[in-house]
Protein backbone atom coordinates (compact mmCIF):
# COMPACT_ATOMS: atom_id res chain seq x y z
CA UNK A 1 -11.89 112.73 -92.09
CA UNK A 2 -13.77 112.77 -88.92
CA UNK A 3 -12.68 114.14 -85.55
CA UNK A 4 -11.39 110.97 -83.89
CA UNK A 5 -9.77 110.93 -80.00
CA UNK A 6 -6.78 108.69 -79.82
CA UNK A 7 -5.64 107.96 -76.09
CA UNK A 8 -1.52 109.19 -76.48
CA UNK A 9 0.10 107.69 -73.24
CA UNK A 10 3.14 109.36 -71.99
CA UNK A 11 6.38 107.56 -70.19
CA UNK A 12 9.66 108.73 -69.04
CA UNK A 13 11.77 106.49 -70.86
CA UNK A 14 9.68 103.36 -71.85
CA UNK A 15 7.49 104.34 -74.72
CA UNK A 16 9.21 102.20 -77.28
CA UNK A 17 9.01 99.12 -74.71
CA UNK A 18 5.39 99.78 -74.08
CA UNK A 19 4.75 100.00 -77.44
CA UNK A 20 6.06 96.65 -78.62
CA UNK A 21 4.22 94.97 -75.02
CA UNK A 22 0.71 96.28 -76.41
CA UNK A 23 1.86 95.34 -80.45
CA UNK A 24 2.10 91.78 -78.52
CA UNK A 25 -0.90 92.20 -77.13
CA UNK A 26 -3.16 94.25 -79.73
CA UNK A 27 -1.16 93.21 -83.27
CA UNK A 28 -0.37 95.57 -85.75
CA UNK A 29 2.35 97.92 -86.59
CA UNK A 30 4.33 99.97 -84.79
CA UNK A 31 5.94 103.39 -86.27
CA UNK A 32 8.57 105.37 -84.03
CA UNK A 33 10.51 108.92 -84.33
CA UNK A 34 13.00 109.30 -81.86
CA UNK A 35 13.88 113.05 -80.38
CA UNK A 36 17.77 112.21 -81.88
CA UNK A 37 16.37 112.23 -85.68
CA UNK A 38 14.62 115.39 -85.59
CA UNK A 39 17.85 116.80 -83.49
CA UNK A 40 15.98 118.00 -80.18
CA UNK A 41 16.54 116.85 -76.38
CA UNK A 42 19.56 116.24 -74.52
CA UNK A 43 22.40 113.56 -75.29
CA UNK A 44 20.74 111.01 -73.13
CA UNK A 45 17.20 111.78 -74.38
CA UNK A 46 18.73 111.36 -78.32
CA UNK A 47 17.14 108.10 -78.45
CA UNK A 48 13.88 108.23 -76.65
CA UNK A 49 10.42 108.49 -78.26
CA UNK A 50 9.23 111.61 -79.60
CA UNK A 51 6.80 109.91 -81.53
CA UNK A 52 5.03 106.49 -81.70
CA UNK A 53 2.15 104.90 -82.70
CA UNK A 54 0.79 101.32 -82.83
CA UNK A 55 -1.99 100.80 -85.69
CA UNK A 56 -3.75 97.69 -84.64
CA UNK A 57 -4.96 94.66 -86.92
CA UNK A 58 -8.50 96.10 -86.48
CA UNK A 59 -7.57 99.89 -87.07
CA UNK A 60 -7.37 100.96 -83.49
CA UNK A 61 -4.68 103.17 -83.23
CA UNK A 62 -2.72 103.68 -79.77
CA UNK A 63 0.05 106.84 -79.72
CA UNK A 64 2.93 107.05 -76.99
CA UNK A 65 5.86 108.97 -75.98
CA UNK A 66 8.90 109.88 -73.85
CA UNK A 67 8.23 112.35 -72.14
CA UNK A 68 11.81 114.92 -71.70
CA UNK A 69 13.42 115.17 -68.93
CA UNK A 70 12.49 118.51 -68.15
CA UNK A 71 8.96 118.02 -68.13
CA UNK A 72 7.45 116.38 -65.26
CA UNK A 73 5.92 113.41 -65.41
CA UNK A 74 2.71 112.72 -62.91
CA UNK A 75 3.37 109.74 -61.25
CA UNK A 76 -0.57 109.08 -60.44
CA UNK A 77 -2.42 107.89 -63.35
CA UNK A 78 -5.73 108.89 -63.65
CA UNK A 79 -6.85 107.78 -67.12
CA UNK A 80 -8.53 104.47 -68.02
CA UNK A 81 -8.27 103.30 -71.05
CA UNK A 82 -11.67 101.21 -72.14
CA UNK A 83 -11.69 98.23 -74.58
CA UNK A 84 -15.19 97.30 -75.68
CA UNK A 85 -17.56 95.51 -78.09
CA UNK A 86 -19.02 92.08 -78.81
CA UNK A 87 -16.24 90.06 -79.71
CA UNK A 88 -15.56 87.79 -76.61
CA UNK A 89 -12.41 85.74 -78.04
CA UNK A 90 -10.29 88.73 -78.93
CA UNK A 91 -11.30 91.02 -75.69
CA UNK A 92 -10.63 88.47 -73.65
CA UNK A 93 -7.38 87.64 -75.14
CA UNK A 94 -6.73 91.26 -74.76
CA UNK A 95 -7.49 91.25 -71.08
CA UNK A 96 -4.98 88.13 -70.63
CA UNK A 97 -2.24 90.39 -72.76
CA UNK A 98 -2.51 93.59 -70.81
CA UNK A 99 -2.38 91.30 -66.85
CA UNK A 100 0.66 89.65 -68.10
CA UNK A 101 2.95 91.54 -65.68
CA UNK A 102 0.17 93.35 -64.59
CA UNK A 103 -2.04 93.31 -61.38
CA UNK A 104 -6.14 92.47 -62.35
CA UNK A 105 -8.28 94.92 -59.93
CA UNK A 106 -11.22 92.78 -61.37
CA UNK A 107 -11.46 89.60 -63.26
CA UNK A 108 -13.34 89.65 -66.28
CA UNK A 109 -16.38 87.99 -65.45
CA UNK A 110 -20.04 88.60 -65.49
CA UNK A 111 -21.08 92.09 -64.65
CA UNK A 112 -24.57 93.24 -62.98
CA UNK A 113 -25.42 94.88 -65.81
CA UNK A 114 -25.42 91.34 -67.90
CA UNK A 115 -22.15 91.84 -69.86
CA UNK A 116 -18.40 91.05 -68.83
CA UNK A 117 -16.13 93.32 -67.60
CA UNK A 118 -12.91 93.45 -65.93
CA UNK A 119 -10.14 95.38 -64.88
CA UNK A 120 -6.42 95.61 -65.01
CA UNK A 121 -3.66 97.50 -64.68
CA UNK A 122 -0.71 96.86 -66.88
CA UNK A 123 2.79 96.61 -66.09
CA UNK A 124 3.29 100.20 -67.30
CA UNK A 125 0.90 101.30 -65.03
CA UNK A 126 -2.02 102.18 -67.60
CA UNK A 127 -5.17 101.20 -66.00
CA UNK A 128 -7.47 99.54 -68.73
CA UNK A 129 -11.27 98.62 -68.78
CA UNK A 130 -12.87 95.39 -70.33
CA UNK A 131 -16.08 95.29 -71.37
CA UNK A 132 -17.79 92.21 -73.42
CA UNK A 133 -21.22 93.12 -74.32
CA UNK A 134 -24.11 90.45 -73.41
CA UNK A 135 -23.01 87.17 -72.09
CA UNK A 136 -19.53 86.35 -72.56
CA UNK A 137 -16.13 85.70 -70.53
């Protein structure tokens, strides 16, 4: 198996929510382990995320958890996460997935560089990056 890097996206208390918003958005299946069934955390962690993962329809594969209480949790986000390819139909229908609830920092339109590209941030706060190679959105 090759090396692969996965983006794993880390929430106080929301993981399984986020989850099932980007399974709307992406497709797929989602598969959970909660910190209760493998008997670690505190009572009001027991059902939290330790674990979860969303397999997409096209094999992308998005991983997420809760992170415990006594573990800080950053409140700036400084990671992008970056959709890309040729497909113009499903990246855009991404795009529209991940602003509902959302805020757009830049529509996806057509880019300098001759492709389309846009940016959002997503009502968990996970900035994401659009871009539709050639002529498109």
């Amino acid at each position: 198996m090759p090396t692969q890097l996965t983006p794993y996206l880390a929430f106080r208390d929301t993981a399984r929510e986020a989850l099932d918003f980007y399974r709307s958005v992406f497709g797929g299946e989602c598969t959970v382990s909660t910190f209760g069934e493998f008997g670690v955390g505190g009572p009001a962690e027991k059902d939290r995320l330790m674990h979860g993962q969303l397999i997409a329809a096209n094999g992308m594969l998005l991983m997420a958890s809760d992170r415990p209480d006594d573990i800080p949790l950053e409140s700036e986000n400084s990671i992008s996460l970056s959709l890309s390819g040729d497909d113009a139909d499903e990246l855009t229908a991404y795009f529209a997935g991940l602003s509902e609830g959302g805020a757009v920092g830049v529509p996806l339109e057509k880019a300098p560089w001759g492709d389309s590209f846009g940016m959002v941030t997503d009502r968990y706060g996970i900035h994401w990056m659009v871009n539709i190679a050639g002529e498109a959105a």
